[in-house]
C-alpha atoms as a PDB file:
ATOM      1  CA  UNK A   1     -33.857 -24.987  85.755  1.00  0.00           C
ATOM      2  CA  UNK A   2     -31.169 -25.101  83.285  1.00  0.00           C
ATOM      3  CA  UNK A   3     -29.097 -22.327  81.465  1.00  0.00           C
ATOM      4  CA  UNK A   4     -29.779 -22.228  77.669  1.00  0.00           C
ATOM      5  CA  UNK A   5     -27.905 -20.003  75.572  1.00  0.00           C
ATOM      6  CA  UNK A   6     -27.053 -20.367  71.372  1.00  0.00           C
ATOM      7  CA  UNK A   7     -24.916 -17.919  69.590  1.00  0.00           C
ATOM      8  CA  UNK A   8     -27.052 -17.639  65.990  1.00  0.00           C
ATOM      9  CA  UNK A   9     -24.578 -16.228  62.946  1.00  0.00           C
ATOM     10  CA  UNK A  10     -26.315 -15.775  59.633  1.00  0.00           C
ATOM     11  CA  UNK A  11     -27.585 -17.884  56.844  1.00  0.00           C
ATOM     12  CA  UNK A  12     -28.008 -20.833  58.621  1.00  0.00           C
ATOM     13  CA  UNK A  13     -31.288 -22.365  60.475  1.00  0.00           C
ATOM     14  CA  UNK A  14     -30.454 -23.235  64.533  1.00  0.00           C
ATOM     15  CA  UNK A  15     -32.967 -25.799  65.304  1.00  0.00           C
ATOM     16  CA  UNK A  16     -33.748 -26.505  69.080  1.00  0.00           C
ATOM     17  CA  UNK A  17     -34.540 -30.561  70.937  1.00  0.00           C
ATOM     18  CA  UNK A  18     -36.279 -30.010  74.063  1.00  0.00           C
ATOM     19  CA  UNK A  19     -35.570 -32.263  76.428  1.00  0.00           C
ATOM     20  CA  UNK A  20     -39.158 -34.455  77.413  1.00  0.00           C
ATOM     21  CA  UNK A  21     -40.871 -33.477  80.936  1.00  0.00           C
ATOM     22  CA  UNK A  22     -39.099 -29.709  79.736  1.00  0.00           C
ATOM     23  CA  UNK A  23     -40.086 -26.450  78.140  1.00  0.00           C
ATOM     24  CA  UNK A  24     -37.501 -23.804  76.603  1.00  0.00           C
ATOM     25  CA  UNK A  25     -38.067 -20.381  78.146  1.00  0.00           C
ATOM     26  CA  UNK A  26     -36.407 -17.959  75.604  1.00  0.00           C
ATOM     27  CA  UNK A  27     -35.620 -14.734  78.032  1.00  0.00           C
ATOM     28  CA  UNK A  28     -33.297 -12.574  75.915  1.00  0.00           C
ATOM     29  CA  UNK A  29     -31.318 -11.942  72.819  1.00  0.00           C
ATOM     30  CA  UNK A  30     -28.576  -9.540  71.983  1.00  0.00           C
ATOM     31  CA  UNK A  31     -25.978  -8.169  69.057  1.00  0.00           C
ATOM     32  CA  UNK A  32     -22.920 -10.223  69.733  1.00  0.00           C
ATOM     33  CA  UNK A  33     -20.703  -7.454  69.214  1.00  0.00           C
ATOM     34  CA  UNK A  34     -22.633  -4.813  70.983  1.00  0.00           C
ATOM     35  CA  UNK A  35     -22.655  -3.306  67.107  1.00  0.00           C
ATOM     36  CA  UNK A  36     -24.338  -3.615  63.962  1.00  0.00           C
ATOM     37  CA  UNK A  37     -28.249  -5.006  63.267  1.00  0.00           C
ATOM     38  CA  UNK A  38     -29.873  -8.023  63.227  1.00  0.00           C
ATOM     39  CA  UNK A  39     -33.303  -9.495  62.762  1.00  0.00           C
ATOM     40  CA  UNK A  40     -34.058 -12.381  64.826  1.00  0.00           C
ATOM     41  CA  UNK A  41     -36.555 -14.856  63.732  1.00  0.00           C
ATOM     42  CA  UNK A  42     -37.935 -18.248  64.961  1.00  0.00           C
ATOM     43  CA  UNK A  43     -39.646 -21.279  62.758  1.00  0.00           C
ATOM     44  CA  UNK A  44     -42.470 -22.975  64.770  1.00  0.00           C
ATOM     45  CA  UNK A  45     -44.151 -25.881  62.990  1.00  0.00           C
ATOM     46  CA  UNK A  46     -42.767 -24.711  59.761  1.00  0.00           C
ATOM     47  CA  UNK A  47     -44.372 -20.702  60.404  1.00  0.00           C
ATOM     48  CA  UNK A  48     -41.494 -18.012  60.884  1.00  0.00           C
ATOM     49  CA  UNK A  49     -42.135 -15.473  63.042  1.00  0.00           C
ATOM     50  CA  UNK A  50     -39.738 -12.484  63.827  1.00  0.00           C
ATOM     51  CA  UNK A  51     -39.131 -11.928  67.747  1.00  0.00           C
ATOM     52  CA  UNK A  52     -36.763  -9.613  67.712  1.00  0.00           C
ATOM     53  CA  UNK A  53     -35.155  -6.521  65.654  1.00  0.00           C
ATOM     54  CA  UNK A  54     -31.349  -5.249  66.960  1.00  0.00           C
ATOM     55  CA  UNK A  55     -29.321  -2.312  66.277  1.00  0.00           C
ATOM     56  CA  UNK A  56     -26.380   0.025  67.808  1.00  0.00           C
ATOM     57  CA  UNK A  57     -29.349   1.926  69.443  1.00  0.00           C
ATOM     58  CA  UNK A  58     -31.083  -0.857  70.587  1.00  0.00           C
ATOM     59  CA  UNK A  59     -28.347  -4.229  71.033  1.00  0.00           C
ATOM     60  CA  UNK A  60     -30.670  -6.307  73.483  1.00  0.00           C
ATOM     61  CA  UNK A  61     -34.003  -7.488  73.891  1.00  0.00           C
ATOM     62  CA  UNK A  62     -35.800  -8.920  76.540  1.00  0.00           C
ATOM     63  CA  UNK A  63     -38.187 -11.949  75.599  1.00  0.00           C
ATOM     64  CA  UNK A  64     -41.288 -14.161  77.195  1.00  0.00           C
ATOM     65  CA  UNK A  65     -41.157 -16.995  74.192  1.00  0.00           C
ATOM     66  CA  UNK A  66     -42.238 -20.302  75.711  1.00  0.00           C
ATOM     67  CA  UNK A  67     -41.987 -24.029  73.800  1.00  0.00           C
ATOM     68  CA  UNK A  68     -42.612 -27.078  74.636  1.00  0.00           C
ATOM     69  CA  UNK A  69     -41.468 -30.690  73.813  1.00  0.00           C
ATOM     70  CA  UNK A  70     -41.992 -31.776  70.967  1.00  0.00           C
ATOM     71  CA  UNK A  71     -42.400 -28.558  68.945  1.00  0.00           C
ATOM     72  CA  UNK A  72     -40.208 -28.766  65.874  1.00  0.00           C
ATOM     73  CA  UNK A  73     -38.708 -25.250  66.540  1.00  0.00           C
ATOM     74  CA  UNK A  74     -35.602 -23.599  64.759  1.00  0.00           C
ATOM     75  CA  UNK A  75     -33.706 -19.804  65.164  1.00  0.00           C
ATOM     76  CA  UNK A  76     -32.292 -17.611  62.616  1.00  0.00           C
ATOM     77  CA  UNK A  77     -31.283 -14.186  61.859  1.00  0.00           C
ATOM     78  CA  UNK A  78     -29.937 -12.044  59.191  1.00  0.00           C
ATOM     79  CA  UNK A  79     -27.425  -9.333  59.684  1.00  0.00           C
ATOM     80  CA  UNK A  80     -24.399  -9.472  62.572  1.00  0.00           C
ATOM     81  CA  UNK A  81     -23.760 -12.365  64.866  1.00  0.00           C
ATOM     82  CA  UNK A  82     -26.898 -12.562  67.845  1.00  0.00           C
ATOM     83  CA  UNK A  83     -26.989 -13.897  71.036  1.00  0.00           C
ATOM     84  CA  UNK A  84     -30.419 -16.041  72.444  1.00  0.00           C
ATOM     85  CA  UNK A  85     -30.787 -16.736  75.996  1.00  0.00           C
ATOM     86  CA  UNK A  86     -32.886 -18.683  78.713  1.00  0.00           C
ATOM     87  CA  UNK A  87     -33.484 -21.814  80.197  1.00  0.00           C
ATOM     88  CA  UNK A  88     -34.840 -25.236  80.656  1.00  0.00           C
ATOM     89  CA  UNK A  89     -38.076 -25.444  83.140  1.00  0.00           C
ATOM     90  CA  UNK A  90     -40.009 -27.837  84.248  1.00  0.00           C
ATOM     91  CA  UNK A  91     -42.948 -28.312  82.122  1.00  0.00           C
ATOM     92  CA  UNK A  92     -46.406 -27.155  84.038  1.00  0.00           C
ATOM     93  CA  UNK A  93     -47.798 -30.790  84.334  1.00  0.00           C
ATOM     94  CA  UNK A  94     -44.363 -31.761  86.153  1.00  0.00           C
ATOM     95  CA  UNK A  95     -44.700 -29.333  89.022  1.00  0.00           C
ATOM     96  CA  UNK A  96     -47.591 -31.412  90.424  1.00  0.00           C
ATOM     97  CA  UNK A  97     -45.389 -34.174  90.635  1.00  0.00           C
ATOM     98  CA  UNK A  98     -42.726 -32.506  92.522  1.00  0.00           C
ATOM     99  CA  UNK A  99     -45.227 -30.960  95.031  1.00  0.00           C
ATOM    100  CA  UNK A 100     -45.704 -27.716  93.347  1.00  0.00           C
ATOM    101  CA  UNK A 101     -49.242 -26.350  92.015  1.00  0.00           C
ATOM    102  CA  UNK A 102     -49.990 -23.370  89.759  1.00  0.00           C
ATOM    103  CA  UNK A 103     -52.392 -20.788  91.155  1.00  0.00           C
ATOM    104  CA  UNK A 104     -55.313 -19.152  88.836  1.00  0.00           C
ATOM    105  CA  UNK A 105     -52.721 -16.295  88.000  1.00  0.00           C
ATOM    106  CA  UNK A 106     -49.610 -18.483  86.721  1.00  0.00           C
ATOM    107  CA  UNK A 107     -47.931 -18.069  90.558  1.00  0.00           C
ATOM    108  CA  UNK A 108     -46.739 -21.552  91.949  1.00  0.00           C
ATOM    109  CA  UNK A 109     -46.799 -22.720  95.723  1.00  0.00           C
ATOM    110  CA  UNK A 110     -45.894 -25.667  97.353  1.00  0.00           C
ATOM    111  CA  UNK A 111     -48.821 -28.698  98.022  1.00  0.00           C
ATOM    112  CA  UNK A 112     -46.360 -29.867 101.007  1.00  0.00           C
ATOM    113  CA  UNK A 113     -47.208 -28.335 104.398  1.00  0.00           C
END
């Protein structure tokens, strides 16, 4: 795993490479500042879709937005200066490669005894 984190100011389009064999696991975003409000929003094969709404009351979010490679994927926001976070995982198909295997209910365990 890999951190991944990308301040995002407005007016301008943040748009995300994932690195082959990886997926982007977006975790969290937050006001900058602490202050203010912000509407986060994320372009997915040319769709928007808002993930995330901030304010004074409210300055952080906790998120479960997944992506693969390949996915022509972009961030933005309007209002004050937001913070993303997460990291780089392996994507599924590589954990049976490294030894791992994914259980019927998304848990992983090891193939090596």
């Amino acid at each position: 795993m890999a951190f991944f984190g990308m301040p995002l100011k407005p007016g301008k389009a943040y748009n995300v490479e994932i690195p082959r064999k990886k997926r982007l696991h977006v975790t969290g975003a937050c006001l900058a500042s602490g202050k203010g409000m912000s509407t986060v929003s994320v372009r997915v094969e040319g769709k928007n879709f808002t993930v995330a709404c901030l304010n004074q009351e409210n300055p952080m979010c906790s998120l479960d937005l997944i992506f693969g490679h390949g996915q022509e994927l972009a961030f933005f926001m309007d209002g004050d200066e937001v913070h993303i976070s997460g990291c780089f995982e392996l994507d599924a198909d590589q954990y049976f490669t490294q030894g791992m295997a994914i259980d019927e209910f998304g848990g992983m365990y090891s193939l090596l005894k």
